[in-house]
N, C-alpha and C. Protein backbone atom coordinates (compact mmCIF):
# COMPACT_ATOMS: atom_id res chain seq x y z
N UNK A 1 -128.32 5.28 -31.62
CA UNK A 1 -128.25 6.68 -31.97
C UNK A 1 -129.16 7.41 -31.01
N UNK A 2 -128.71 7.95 -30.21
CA UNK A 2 -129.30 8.70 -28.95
C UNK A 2 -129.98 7.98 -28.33
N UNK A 3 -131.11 8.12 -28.41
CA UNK A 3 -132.09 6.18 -27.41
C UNK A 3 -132.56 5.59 -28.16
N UNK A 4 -132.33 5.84 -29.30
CA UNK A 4 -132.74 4.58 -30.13
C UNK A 4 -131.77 3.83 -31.00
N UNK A 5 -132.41 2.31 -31.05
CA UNK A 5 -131.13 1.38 -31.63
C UNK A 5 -131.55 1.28 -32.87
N UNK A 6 -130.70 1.44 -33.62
CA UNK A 6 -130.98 1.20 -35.42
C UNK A 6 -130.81 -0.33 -35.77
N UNK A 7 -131.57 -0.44 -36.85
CA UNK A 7 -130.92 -1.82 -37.58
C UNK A 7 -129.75 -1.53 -37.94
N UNK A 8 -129.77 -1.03 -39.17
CA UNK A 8 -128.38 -0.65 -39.74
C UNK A 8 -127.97 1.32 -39.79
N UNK A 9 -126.68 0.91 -39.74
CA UNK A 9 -126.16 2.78 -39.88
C UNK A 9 -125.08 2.64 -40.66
N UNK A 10 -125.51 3.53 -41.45
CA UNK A 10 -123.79 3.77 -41.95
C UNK A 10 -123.43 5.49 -41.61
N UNK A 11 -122.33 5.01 -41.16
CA UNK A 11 -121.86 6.50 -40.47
C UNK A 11 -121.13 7.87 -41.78
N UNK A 12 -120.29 7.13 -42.37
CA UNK A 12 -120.22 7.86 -43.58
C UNK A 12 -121.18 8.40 -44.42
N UNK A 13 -122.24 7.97 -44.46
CA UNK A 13 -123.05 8.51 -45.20
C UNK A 13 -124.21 9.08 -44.38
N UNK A 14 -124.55 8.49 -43.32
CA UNK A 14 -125.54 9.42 -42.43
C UNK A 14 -126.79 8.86 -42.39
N UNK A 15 -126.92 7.45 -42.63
CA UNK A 15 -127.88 6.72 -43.38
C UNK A 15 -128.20 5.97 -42.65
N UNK A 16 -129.56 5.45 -42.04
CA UNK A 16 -130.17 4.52 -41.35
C UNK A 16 -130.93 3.81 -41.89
N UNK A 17 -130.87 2.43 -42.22
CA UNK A 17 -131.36 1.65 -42.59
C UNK A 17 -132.54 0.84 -41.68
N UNK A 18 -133.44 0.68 -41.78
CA UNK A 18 -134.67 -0.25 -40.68
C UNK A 18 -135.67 -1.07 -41.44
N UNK A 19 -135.10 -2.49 -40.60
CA UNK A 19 -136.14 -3.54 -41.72
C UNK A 19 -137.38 -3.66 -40.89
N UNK A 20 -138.45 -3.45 -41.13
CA UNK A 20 -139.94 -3.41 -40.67
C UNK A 20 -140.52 -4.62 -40.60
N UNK A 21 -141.14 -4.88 -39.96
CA UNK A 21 -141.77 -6.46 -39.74
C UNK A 21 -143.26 -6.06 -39.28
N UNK A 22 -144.15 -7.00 -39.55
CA UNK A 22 -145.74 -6.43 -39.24
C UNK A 22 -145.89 -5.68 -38.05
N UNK A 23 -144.52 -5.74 -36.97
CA UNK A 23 -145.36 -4.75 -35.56
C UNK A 23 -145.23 -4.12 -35.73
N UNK A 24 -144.68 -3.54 -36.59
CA UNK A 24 -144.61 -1.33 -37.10
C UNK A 24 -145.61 -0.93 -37.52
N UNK A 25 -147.08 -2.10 -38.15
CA UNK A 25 -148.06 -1.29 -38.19
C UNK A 25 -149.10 -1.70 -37.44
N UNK A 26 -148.77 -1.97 -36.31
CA UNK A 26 -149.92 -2.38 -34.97
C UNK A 26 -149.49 -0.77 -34.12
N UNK A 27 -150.85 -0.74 -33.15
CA UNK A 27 -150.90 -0.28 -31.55
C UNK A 27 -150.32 1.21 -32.41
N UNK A 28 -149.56 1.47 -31.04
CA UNK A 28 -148.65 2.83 -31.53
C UNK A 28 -147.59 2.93 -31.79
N UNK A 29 -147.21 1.92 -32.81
CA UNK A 29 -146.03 1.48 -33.12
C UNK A 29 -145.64 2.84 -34.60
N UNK A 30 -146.60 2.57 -35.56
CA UNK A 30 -146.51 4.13 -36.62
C UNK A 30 -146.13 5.34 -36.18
N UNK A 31 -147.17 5.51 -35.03
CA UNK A 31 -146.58 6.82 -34.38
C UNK A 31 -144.98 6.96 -33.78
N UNK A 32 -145.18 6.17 -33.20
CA UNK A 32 -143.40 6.04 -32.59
C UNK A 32 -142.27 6.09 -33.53
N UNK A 33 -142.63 5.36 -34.82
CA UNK A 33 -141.40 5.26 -35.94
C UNK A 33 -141.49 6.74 -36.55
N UNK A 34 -142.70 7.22 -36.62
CA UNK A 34 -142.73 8.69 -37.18
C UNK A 34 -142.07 9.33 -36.12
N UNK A 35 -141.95 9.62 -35.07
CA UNK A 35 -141.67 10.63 -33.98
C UNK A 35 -139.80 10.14 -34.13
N UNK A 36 -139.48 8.66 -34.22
CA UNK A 36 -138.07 8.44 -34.25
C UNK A 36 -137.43 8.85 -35.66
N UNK A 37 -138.07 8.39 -36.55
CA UNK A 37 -137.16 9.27 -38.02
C UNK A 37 -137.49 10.81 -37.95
N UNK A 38 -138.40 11.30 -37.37
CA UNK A 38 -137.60 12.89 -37.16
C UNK A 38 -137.21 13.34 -36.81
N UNK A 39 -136.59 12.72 -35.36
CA UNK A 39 -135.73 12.58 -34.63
C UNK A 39 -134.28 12.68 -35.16
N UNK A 40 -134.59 11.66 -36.14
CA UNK A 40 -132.98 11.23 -36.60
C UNK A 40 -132.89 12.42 -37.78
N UNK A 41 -133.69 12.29 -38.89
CA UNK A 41 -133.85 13.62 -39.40
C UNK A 41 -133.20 15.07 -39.12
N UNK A 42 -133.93 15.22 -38.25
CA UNK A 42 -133.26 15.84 -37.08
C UNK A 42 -131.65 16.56 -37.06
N UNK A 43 -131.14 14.90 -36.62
CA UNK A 43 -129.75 15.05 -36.56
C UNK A 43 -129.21 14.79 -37.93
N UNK A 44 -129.67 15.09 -38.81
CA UNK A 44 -129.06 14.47 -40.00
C UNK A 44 -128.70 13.54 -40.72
N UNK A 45 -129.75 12.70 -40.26
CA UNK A 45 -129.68 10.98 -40.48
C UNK A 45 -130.80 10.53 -41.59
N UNK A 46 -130.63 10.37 -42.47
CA UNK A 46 -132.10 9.62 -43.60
C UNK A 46 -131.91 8.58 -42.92
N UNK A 47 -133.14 8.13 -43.64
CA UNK A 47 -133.92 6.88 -42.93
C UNK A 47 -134.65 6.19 -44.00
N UNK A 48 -133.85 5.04 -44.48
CA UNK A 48 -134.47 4.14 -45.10
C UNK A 48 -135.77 3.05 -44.46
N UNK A 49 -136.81 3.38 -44.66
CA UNK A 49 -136.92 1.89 -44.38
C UNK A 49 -137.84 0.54 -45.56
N UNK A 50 -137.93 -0.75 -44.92
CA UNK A 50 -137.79 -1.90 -45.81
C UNK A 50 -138.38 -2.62 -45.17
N UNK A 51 -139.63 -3.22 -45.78
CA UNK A 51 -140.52 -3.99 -45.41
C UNK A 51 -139.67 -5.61 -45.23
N UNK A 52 -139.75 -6.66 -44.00
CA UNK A 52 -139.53 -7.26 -43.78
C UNK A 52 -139.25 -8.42 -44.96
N UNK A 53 -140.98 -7.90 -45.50
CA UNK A 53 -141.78 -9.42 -45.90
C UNK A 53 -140.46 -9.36 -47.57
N UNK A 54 -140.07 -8.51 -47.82
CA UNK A 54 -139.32 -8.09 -49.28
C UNK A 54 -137.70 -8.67 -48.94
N UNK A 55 -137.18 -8.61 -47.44
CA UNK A 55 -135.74 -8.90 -47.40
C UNK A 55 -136.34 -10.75 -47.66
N UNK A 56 -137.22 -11.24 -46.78
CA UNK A 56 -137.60 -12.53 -46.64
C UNK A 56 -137.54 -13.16 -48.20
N UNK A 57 -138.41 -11.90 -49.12
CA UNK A 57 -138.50 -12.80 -50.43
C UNK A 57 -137.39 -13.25 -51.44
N UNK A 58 -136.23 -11.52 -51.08
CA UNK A 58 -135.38 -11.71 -52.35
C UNK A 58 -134.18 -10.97 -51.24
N UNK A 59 -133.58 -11.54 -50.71
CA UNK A 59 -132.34 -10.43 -50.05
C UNK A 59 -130.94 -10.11 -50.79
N UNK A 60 -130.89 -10.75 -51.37
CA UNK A 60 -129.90 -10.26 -52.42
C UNK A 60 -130.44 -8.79 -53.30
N UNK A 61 -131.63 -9.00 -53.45
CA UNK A 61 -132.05 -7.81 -54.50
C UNK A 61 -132.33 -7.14 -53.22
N UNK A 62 -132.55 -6.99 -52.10
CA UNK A 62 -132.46 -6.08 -51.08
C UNK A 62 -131.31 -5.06 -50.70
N UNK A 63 -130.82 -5.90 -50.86
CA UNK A 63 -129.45 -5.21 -50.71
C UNK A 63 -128.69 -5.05 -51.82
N UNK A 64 -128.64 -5.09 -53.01
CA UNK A 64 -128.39 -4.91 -54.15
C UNK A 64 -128.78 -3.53 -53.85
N UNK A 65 -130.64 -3.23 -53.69
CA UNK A 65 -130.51 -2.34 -54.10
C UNK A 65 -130.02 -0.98 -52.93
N UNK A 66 -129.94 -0.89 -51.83
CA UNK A 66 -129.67 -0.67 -50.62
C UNK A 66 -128.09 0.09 -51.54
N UNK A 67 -126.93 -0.44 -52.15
CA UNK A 67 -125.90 -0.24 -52.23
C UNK A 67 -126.38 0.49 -53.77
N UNK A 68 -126.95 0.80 -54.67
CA UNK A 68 -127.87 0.97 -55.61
C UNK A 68 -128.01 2.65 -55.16
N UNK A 69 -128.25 2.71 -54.14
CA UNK A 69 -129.04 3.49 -53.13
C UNK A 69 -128.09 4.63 -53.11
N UNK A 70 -127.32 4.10 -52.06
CA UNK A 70 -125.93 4.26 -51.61
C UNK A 70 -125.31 5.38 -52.70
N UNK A 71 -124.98 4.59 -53.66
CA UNK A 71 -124.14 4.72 -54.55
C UNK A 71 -124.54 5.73 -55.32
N UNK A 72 -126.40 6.25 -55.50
CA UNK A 72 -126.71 7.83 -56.60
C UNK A 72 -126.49 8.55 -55.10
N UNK A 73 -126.65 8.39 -53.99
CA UNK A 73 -126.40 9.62 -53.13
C UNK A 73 -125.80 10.60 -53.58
């Protein structure tokens, strides 16, 4: 989506999904994810995002709730 690559998109709904892994909170990695979801913002894109360590524990209930999500939009 413009120069940046998403994890997930869903185009129908306008929705960006991003699973986070510990380097999003090193260096200037925070800053950068803030400057890219307002970016997307921006264009009209929400921006989920989802701590790594949570898809690792239970991914079914990850995405359960992801479509959960989805679905009160």
């Amino acid at each position: 989506m413009g120069r940046y690559v998403l994890d997930f998109y869903v185009a129908s709904s306008k929705l960006a999904i991003e699973i986070d892994g510990e380097a999003h909170d090193m260096g200037d990695r925070p800053e950068r994810d803030t400057a890219r979801d307002e970016w997307l913002r921006g264009q009209g894109i929400e921006v989920v995002r989802i701590p790594a360590s949570e898809v690792l524990r239970d991914a079914k209930e990850v995405a359960d709730s992801i479509v959960r999500y989805c679905l009160g939009k």
